[in-house]
C-alpha atoms as a PDB file:
ATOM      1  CA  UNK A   1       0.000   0.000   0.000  1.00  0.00           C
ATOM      2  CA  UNK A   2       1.039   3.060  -0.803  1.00  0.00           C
ATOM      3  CA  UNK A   3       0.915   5.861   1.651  1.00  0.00           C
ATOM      4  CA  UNK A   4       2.196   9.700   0.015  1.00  0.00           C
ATOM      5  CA  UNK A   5       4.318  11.613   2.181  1.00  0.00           C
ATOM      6  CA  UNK A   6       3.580  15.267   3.633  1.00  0.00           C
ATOM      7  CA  UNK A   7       6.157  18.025   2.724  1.00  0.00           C
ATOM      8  CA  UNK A   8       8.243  18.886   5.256  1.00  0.00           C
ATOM      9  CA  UNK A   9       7.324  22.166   7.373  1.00  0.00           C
ATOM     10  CA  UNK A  10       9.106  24.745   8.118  1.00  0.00           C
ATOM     11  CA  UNK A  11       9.332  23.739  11.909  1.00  0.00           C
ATOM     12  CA  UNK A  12      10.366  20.294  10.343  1.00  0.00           C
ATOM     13  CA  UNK A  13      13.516  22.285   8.570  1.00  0.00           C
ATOM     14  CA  UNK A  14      14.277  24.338  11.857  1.00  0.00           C
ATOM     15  CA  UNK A  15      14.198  21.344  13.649  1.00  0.00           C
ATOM     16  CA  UNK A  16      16.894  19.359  11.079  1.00  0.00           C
ATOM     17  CA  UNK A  17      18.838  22.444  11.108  1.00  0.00           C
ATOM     18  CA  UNK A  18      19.245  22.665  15.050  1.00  0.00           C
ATOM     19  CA  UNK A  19      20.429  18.877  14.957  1.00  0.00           C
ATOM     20  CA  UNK A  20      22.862  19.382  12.201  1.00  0.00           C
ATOM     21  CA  UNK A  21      24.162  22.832  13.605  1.00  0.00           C
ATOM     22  CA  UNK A  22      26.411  21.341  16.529  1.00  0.00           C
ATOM     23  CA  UNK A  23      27.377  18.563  14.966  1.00  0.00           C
ATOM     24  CA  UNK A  24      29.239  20.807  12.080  1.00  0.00           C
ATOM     25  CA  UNK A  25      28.720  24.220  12.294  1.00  0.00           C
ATOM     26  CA  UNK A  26      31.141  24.540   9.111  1.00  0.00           C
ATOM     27  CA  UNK A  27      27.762  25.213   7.096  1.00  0.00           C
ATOM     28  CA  UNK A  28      26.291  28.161   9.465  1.00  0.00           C
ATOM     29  CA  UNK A  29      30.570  29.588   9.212  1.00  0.00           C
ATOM     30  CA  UNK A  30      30.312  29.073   5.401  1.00  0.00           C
ATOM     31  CA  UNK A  31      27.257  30.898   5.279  1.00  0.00           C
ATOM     32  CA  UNK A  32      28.153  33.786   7.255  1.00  0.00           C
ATOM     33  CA  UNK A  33      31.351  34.474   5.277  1.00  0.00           C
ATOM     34  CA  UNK A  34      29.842  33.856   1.267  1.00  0.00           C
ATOM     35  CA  UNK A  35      27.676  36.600  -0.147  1.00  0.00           C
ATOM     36  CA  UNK A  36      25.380  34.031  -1.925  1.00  0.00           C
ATOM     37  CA  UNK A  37      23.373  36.609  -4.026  1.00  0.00           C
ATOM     38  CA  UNK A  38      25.970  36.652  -6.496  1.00  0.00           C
ATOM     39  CA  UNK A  39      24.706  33.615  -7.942  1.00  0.00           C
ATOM     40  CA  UNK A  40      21.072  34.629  -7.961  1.00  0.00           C
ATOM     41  CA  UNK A  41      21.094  35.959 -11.784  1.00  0.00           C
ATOM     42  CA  UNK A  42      22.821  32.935 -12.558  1.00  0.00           C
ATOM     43  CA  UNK A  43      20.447  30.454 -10.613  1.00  0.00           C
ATOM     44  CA  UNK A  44      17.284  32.213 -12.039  1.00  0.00           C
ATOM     45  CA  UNK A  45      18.757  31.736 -15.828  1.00  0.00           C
ATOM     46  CA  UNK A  46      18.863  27.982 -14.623  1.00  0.00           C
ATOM     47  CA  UNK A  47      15.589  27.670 -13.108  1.00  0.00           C
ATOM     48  CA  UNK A  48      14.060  29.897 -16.260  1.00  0.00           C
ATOM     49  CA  UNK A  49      15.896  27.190 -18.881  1.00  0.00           C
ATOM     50  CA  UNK A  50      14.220  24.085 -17.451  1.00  0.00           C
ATOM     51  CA  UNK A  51      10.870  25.517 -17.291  1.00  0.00           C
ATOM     52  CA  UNK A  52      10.983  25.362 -21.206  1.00  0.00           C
END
């Protein structure tokens, strides 16, 4: 039988996050030190091209 899975919540992603966090906080580090909208143009160029 067959039984579909809910999408995760946000509460479900906090909650992943805050078990991840101590074990490696090289990710939360990482995050504070790239400027990740640099990539946005190039992400939504992506995103636009599989649409098609």
């Amino acid at each position: 039988m067959f039984i579909p899975m809910s999408h995760p919540s946000f509460f479900d992603c906090e909650y992943q996050l805050d078990k991840i966090n101590p074990i490696n906080d090289f990710l939360c580090r990482l995050d504070e030190l790239m400027g990740w909208s640099v990539f946005l143009d190039l992400l939504n160029q992506v995103r636009s091209s599989e649409k098609k």
